[in-house]
PDB file of N, CA and C in Angstrom:
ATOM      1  N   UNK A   1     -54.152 -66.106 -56.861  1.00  0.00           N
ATOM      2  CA  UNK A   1     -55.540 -65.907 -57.234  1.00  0.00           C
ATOM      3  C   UNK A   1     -56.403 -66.189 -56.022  1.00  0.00           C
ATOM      4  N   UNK A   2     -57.415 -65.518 -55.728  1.00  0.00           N
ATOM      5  CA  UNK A   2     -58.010 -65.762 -54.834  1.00  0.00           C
ATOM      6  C   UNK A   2     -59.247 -66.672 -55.217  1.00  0.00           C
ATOM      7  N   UNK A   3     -59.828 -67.700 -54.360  1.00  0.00           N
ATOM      8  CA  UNK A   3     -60.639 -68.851 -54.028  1.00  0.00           C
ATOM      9  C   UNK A   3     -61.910 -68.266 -54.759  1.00  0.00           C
ATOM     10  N   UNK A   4     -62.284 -67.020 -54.434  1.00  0.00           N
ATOM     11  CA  UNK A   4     -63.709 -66.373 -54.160  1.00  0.00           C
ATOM     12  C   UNK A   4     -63.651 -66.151 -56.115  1.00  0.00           C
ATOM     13  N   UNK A   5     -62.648 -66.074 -56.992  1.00  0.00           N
ATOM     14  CA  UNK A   5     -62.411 -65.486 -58.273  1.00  0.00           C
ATOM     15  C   UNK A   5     -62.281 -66.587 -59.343  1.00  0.00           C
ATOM     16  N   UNK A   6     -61.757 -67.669 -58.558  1.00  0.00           N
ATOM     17  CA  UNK A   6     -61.183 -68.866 -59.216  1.00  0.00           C
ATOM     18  C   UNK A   6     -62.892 -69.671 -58.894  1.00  0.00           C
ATOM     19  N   UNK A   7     -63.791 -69.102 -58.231  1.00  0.00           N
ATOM     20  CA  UNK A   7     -64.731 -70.314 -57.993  1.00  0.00           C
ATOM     21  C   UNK A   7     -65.746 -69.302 -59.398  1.00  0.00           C
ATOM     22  N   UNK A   8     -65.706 -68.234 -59.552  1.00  0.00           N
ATOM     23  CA  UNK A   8     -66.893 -67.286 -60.070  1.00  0.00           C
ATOM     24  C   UNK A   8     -66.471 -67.861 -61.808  1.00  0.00           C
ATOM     25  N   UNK A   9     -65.064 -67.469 -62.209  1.00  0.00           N
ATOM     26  CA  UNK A   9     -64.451 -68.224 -63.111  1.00  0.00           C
ATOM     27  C   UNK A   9     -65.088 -69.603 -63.608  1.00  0.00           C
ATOM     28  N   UNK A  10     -64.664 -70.565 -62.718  1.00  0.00           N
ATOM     29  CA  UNK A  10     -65.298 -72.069 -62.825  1.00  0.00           C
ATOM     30  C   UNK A  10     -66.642 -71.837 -62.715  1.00  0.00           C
ATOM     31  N   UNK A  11     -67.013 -71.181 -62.388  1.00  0.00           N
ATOM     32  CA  UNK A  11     -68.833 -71.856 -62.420  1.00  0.00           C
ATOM     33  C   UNK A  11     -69.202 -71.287 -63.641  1.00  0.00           C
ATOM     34  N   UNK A  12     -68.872 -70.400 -63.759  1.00  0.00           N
ATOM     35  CA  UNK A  12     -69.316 -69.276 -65.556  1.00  0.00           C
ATOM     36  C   UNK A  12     -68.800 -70.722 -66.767  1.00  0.00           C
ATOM     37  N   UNK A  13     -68.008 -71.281 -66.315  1.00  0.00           N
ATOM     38  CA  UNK A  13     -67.011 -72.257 -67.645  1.00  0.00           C
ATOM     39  C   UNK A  13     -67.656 -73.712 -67.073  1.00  0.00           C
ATOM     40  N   UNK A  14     -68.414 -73.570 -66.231  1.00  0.00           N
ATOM     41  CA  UNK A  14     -69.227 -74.927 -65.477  1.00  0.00           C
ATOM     42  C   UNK A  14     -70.733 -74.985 -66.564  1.00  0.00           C
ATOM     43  N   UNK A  15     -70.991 -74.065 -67.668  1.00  0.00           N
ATOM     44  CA  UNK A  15     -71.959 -74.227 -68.462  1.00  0.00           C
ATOM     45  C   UNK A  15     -71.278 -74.640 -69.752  1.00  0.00           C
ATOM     46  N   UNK A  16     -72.040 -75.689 -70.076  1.00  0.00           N
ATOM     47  CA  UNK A  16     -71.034 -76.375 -71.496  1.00  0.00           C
ATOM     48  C   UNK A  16     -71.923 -75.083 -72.390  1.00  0.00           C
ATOM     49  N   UNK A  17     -72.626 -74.839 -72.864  1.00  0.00           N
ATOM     50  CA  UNK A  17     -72.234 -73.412 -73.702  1.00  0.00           C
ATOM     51  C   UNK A  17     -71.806 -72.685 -73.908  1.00  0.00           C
ATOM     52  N   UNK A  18     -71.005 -72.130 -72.569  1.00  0.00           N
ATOM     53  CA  UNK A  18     -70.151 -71.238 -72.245  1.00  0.00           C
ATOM     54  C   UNK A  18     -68.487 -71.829 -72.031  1.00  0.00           C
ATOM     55  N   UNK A  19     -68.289 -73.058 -71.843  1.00  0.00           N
ATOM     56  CA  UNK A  19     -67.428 -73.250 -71.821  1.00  0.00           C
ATOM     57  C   UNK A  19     -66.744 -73.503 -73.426  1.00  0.00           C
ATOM     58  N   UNK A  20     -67.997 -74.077 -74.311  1.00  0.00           N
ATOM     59  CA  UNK A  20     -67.495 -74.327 -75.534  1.00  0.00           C
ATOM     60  C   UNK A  20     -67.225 -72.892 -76.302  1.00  0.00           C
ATOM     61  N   UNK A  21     -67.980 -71.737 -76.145  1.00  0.00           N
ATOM     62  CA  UNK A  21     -67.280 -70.684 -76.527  1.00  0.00           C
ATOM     63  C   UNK A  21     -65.931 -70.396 -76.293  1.00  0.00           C
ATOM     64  N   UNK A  22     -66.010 -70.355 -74.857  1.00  0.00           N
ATOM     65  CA  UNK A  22     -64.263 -70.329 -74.292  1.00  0.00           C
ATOM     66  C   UNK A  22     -63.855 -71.193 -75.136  1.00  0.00           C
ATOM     67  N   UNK A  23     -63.653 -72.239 -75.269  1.00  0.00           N
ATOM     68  CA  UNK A  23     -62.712 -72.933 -75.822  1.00  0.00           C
ATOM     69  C   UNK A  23     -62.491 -72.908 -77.092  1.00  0.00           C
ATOM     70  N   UNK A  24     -63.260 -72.371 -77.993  1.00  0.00           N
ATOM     71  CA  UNK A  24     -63.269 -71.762 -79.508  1.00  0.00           C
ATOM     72  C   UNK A  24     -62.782 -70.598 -79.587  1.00  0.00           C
ATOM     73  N   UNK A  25     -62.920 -69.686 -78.706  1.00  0.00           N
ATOM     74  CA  UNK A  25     -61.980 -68.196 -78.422  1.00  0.00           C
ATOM     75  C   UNK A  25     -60.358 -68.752 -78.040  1.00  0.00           C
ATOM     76  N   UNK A  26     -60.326 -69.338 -77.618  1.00  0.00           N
ATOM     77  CA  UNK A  26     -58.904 -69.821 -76.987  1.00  0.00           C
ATOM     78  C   UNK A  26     -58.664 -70.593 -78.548  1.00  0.00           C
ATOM     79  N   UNK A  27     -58.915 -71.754 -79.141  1.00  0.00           N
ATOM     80  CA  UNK A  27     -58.931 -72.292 -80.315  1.00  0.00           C
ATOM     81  C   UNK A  27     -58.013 -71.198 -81.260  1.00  0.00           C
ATOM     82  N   UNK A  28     -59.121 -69.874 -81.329  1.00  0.00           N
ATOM     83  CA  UNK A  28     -58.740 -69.006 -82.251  1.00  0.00           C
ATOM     84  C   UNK A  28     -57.616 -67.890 -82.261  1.00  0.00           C
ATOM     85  N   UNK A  29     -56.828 -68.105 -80.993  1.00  0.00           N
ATOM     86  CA  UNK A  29     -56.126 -67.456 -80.099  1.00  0.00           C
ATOM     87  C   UNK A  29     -56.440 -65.933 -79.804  1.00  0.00           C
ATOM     88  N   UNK A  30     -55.026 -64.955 -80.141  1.00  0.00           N
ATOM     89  CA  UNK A  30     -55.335 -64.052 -79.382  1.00  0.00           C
ATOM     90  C   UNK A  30     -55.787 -62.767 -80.249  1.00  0.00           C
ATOM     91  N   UNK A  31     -56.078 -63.278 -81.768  1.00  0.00           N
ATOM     92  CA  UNK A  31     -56.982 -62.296 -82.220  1.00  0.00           C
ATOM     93  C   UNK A  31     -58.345 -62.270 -82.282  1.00  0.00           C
ATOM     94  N   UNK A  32     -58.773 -63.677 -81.552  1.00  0.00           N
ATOM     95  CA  UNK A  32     -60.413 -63.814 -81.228  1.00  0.00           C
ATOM     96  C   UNK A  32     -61.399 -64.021 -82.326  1.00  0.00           C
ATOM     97  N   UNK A  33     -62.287 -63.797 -82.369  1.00  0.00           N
ATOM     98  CA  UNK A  33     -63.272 -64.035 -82.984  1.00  0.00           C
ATOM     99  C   UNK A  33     -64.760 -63.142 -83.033  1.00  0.00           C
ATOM    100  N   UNK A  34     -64.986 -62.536 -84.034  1.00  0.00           N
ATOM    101  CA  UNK A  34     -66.261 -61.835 -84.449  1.00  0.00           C
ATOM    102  C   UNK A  34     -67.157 -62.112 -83.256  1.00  0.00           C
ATOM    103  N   UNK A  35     -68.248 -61.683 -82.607  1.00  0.00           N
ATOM    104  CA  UNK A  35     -69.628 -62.430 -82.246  1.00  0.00           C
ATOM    105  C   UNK A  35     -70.712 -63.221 -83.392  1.00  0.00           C
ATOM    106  N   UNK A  36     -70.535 -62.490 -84.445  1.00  0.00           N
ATOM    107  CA  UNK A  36     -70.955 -63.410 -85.390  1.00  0.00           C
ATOM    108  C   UNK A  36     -69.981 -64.671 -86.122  1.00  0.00           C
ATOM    109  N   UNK A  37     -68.995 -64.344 -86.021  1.00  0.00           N
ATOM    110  CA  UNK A  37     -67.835 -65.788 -86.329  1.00  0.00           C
ATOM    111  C   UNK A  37     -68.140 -67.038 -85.101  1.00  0.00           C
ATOM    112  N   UNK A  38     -68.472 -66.365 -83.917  1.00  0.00           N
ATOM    113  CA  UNK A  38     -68.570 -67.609 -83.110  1.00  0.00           C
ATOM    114  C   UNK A  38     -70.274 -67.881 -83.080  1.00  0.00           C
ATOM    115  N   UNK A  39     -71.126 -66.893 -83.580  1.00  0.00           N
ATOM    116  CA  UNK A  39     -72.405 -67.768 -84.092  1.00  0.00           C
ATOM    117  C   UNK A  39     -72.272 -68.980 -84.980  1.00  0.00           C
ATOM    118  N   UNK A  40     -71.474 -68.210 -86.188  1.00  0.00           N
ATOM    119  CA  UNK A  40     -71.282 -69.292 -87.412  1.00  0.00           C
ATOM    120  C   UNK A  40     -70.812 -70.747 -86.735  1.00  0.00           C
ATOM    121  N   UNK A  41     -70.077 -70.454 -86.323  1.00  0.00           N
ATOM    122  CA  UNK A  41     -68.863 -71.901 -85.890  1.00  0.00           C
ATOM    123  C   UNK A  41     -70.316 -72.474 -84.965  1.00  0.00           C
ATOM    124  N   UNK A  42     -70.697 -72.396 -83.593  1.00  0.00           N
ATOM    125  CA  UNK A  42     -71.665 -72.971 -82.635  1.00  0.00           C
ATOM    126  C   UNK A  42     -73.066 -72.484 -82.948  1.00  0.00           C
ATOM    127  N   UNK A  43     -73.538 -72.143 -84.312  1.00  0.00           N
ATOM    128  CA  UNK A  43     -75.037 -72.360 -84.583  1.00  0.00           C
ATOM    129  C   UNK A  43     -76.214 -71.509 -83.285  1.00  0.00           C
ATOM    130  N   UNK A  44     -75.470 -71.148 -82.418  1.00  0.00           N
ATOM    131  CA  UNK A  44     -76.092 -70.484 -81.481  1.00  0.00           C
ATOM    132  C   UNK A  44     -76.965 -69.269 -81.596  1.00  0.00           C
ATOM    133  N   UNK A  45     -78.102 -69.474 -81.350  1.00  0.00           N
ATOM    134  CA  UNK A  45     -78.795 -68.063 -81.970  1.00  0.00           C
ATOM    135  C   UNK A  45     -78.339 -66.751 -81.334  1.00  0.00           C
ATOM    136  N   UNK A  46     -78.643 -65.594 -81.679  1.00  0.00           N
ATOM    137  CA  UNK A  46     -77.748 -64.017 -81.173  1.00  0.00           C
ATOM    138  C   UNK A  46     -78.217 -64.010 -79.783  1.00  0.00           C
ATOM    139  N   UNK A  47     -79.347 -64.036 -79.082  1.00  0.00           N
ATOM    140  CA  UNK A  47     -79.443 -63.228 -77.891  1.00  0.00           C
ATOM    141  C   UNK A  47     -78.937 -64.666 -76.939  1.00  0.00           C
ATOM    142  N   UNK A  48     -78.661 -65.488 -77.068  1.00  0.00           N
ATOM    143  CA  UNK A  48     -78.430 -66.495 -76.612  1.00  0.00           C
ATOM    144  C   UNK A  48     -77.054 -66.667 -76.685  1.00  0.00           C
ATOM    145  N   UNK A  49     -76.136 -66.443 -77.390  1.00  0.00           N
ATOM    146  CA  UNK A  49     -74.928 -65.912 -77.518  1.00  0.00           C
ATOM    147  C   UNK A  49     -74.803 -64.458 -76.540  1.00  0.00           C
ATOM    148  N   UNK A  50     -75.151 -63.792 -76.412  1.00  0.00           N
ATOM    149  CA  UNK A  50     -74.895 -62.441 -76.111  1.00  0.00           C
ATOM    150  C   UNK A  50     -75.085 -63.041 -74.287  1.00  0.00           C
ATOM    151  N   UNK A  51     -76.171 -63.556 -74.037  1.00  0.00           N
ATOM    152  CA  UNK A  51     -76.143 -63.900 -72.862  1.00  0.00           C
ATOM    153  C   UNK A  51     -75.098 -64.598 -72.464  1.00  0.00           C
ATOM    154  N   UNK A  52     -74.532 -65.490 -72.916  1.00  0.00           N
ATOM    155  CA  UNK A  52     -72.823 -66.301 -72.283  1.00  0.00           C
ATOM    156  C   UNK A  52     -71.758 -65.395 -72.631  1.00  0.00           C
ATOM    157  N   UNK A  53     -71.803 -64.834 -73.532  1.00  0.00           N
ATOM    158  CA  UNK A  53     -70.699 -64.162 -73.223  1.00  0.00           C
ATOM    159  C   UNK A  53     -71.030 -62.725 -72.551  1.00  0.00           C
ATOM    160  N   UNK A  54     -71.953 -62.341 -72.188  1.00  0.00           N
ATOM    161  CA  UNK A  54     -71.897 -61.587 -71.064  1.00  0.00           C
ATOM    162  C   UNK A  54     -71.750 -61.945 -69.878  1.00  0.00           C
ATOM    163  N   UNK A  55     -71.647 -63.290 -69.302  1.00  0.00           N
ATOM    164  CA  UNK A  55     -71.324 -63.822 -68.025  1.00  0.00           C
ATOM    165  C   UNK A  55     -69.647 -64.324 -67.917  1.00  0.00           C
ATOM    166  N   UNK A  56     -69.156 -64.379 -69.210  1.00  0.00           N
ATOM    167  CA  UNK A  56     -67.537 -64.367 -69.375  1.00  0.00           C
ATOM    168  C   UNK A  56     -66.835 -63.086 -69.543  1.00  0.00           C
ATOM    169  N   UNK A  57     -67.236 -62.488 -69.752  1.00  0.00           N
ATOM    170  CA  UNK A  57     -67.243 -60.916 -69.624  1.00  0.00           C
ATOM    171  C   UNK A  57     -67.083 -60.568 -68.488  1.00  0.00           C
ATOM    172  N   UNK A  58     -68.363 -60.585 -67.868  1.00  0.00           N
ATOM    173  CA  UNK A  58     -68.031 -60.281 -65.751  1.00  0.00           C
ATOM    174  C   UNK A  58     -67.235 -60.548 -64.916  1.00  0.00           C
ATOM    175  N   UNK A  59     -67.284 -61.984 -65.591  1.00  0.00           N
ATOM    176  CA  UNK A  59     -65.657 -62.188 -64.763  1.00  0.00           C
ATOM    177  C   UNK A  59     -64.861 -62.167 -64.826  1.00  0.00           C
ATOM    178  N   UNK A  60     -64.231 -61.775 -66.692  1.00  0.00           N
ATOM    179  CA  UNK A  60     -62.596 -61.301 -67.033  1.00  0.00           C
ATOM    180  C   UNK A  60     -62.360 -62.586 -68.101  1.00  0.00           C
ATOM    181  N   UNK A  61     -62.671 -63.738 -68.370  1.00  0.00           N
ATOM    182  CA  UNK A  61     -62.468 -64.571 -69.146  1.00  0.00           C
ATOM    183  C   UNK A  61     -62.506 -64.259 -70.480  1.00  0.00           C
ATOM    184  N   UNK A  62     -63.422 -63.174 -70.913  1.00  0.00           N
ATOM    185  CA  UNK A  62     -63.295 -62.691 -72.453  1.00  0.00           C
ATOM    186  C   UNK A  62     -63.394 -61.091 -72.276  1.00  0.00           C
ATOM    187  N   UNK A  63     -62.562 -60.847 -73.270  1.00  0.00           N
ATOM    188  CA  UNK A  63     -62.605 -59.393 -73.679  1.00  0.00           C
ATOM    189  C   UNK A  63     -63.394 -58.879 -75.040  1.00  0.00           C
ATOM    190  N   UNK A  64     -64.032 -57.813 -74.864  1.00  0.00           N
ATOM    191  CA  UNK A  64     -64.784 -57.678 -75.869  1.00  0.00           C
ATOM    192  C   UNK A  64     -63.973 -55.981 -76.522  1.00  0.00           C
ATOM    193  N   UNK A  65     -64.126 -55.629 -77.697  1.00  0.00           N
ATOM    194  CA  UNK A  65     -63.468 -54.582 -78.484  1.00  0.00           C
ATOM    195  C   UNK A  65     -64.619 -54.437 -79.453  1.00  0.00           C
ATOM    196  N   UNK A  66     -65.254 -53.032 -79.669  1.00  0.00           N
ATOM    197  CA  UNK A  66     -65.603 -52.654 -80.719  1.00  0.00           C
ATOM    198  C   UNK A  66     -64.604 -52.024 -81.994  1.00  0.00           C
ATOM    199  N   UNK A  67     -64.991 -53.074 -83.389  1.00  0.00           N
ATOM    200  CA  UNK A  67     -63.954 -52.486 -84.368  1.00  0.00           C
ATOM    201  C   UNK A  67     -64.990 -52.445 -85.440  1.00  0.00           C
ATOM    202  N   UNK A  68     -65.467 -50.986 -85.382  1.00  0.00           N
ATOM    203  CA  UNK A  68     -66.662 -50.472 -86.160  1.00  0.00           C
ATOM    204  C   UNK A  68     -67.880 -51.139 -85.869  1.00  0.00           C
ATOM    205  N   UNK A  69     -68.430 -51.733 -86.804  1.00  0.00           N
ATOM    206  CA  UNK A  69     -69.342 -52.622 -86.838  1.00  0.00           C
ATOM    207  C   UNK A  69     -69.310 -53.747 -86.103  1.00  0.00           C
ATOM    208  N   UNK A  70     -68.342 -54.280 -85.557  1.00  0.00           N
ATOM    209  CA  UNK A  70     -67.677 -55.713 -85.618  1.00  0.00           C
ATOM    210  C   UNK A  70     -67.715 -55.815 -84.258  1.00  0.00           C
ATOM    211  N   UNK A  71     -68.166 -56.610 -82.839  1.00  0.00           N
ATOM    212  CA  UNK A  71     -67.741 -56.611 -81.831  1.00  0.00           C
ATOM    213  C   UNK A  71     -66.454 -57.836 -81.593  1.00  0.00           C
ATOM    214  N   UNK A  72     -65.598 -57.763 -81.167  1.00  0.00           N
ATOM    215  CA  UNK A  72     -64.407 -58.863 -81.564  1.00  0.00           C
ATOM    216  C   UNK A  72     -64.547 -59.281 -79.830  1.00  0.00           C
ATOM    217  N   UNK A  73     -64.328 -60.252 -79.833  1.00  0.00           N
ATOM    218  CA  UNK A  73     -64.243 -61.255 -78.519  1.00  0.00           C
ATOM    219  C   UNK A  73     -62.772 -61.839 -78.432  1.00  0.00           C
ATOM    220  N   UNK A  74     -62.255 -61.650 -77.336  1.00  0.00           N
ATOM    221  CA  UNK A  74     -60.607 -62.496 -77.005  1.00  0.00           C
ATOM    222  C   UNK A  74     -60.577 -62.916 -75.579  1.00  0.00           C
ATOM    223  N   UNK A  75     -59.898 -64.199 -75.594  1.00  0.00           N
ATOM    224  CA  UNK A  75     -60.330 -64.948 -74.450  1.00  0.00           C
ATOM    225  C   UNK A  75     -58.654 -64.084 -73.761  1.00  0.00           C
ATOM    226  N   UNK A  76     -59.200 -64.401 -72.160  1.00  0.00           N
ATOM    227  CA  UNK A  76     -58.041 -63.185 -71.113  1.00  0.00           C
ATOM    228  C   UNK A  76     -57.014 -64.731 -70.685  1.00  0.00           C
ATOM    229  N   UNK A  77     -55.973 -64.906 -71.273  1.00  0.00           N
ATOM    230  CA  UNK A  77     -54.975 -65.800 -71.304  1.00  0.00           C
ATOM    231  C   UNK A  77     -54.629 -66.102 -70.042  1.00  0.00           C
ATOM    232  N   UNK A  78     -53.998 -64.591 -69.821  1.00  0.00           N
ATOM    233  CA  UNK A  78     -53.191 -64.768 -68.344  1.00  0.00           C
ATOM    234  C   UNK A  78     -54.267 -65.507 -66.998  1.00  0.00           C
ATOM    235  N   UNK A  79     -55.402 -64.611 -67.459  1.00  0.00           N
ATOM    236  CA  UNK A  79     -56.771 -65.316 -66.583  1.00  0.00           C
ATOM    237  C   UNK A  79     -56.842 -66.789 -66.702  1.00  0.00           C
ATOM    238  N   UNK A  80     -57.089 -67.518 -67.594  1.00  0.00           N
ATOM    239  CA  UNK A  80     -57.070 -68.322 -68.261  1.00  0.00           C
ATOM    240  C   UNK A  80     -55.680 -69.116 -67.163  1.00  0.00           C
ATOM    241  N   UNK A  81     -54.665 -68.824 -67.464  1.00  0.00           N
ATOM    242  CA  UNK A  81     -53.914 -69.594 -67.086  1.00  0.00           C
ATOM    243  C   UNK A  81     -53.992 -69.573 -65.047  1.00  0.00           C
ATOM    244  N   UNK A  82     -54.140 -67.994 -64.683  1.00  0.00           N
ATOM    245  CA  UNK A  82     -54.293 -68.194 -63.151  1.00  0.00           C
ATOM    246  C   UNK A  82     -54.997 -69.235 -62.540  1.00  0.00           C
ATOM    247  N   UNK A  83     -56.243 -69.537 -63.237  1.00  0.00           N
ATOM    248  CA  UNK A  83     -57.360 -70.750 -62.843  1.00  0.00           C
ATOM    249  C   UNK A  83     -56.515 -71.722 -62.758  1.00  0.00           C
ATOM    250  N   UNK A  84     -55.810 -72.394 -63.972  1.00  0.00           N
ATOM    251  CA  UNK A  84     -55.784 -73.702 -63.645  1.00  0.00           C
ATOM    252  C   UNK A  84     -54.328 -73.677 -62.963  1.00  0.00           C
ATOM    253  N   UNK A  85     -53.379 -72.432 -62.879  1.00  0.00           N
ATOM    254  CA  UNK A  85     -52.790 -72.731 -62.099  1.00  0.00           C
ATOM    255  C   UNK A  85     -53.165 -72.578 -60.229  1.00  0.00           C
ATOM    256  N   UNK A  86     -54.455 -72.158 -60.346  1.00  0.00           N
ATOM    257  CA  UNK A  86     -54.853 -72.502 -58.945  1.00  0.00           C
ATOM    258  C   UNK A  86     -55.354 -73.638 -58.685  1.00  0.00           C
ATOM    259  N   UNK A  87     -55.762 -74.288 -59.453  1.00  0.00           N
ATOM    260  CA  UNK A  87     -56.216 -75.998 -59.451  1.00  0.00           C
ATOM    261  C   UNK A  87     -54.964 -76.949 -59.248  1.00  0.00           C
ATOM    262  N   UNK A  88     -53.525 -76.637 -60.322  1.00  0.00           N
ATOM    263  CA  UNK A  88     -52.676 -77.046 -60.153  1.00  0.00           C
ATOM    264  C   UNK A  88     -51.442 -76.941 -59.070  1.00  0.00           C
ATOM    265  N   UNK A  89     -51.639 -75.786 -58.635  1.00  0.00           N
ATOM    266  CA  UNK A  89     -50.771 -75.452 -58.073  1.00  0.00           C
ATOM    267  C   UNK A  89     -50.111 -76.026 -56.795  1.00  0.00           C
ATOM    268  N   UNK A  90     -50.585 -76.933 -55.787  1.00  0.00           N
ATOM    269  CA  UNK A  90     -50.221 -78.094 -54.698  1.00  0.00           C
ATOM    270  C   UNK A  90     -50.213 -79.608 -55.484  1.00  0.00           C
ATOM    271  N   UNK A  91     -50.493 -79.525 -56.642  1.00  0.00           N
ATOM    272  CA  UNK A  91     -50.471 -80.805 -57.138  1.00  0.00           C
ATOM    273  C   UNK A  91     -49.308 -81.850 -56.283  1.00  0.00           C
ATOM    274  N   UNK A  92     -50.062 -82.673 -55.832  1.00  0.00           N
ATOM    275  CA  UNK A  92     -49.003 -84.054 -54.906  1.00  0.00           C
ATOM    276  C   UNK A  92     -47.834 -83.536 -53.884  1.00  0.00           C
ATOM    277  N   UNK A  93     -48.406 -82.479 -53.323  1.00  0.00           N
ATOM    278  CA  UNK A  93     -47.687 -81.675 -52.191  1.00  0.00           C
ATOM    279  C   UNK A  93     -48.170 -82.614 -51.173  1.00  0.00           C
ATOM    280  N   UNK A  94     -48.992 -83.580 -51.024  1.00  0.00           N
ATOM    281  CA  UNK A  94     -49.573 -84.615 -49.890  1.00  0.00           C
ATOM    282  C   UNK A  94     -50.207 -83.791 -48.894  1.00  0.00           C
ATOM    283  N   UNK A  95     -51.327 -84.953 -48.296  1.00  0.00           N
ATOM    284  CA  UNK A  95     -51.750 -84.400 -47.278  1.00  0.00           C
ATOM    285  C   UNK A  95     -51.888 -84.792 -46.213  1.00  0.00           C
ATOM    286  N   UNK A  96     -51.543 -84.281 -44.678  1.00  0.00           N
ATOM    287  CA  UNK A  96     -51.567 -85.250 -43.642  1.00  0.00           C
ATOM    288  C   UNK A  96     -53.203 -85.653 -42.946  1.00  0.00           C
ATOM    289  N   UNK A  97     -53.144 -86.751 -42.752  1.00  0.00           N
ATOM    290  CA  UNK A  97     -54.203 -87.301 -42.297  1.00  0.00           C
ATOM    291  C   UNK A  97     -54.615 -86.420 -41.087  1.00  0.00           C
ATOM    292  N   UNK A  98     -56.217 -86.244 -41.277  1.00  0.00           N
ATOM    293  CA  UNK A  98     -56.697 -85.605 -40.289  1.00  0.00           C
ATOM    294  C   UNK A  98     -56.225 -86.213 -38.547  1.00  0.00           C
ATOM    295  N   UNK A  99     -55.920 -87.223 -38.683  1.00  0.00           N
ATOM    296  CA  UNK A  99     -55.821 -88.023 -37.287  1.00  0.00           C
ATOM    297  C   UNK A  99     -54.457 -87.814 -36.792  1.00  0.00           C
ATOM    298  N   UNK A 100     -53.635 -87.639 -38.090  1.00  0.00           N
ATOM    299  CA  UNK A 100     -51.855 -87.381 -37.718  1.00  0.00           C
ATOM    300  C   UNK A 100     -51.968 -85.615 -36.688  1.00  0.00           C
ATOM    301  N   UNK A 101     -52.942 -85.031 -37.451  1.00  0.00           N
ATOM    302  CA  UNK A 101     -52.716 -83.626 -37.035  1.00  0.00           C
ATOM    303  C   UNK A 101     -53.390 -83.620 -35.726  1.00  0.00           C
ATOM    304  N   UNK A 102     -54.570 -84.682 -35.581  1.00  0.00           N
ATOM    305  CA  UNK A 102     -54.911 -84.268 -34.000  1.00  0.00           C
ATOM    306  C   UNK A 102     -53.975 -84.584 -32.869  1.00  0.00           C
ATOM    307  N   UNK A 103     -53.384 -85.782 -33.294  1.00  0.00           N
ATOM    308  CA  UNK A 103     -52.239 -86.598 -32.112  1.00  0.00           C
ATOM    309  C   UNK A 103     -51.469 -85.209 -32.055  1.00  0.00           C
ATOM    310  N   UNK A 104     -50.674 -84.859 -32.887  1.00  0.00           N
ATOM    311  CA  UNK A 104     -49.157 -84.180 -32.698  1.00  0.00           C
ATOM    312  C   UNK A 104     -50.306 -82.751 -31.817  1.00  0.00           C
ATOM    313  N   UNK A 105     -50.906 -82.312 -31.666  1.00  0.00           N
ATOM    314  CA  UNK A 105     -51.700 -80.999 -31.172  1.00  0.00           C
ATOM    315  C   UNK A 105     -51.576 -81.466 -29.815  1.00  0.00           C
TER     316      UNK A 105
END
């Protein structure tokens, strides 16, 4: 994953409104949730809703499907998982002290 995708990601999920959607789409897994099912659940009024998840949208974190009437929202898993395996991914690989690397140069 690249730095520049994994930072656009985190900052969109860096708004607790938006992150608590995500996490109620993910909650509901991978058949998602109405736009009005995730009004009901977070009390959030419509255009105020429509605005966060149009910024999870841009960046791939939710998918949106029209089914008739119904706009259905599903959170992007694999996405989902690239992030935190870019957070995780050197976990306790260590790091050498800036001072080790100037000596040995």
């Amino acid at each position: 994953m690249q730095t520049a995708h994994a930072a656009r990601c985190l900052e969109k999920l860096g708004n607790a409104t938006r992150l608590e959607i995500f996490r109620l789409l993910v909650r509901a897994g991978k058949e998602g949730l109405s736009v009005g099912e995730i009004q009901d659940h977070l009390g959030i009024p419509a255009s105020t809703l429509s605005h966060h998840l149009a910024h999870l949208v841009n960046v791939g974190l939710v998918h949106q499907a029209r089914e008739g009437r119904v706009l259905r929202c599903t959170p992007d898993f694999a996405l989902m998982d690239k992030v935190v395996g870019f957070l995780t991914e050197q976990c306790c690989a260590g790091v050498a002290s800036p001072r080790r690397r100037r000596k040995a140069s």
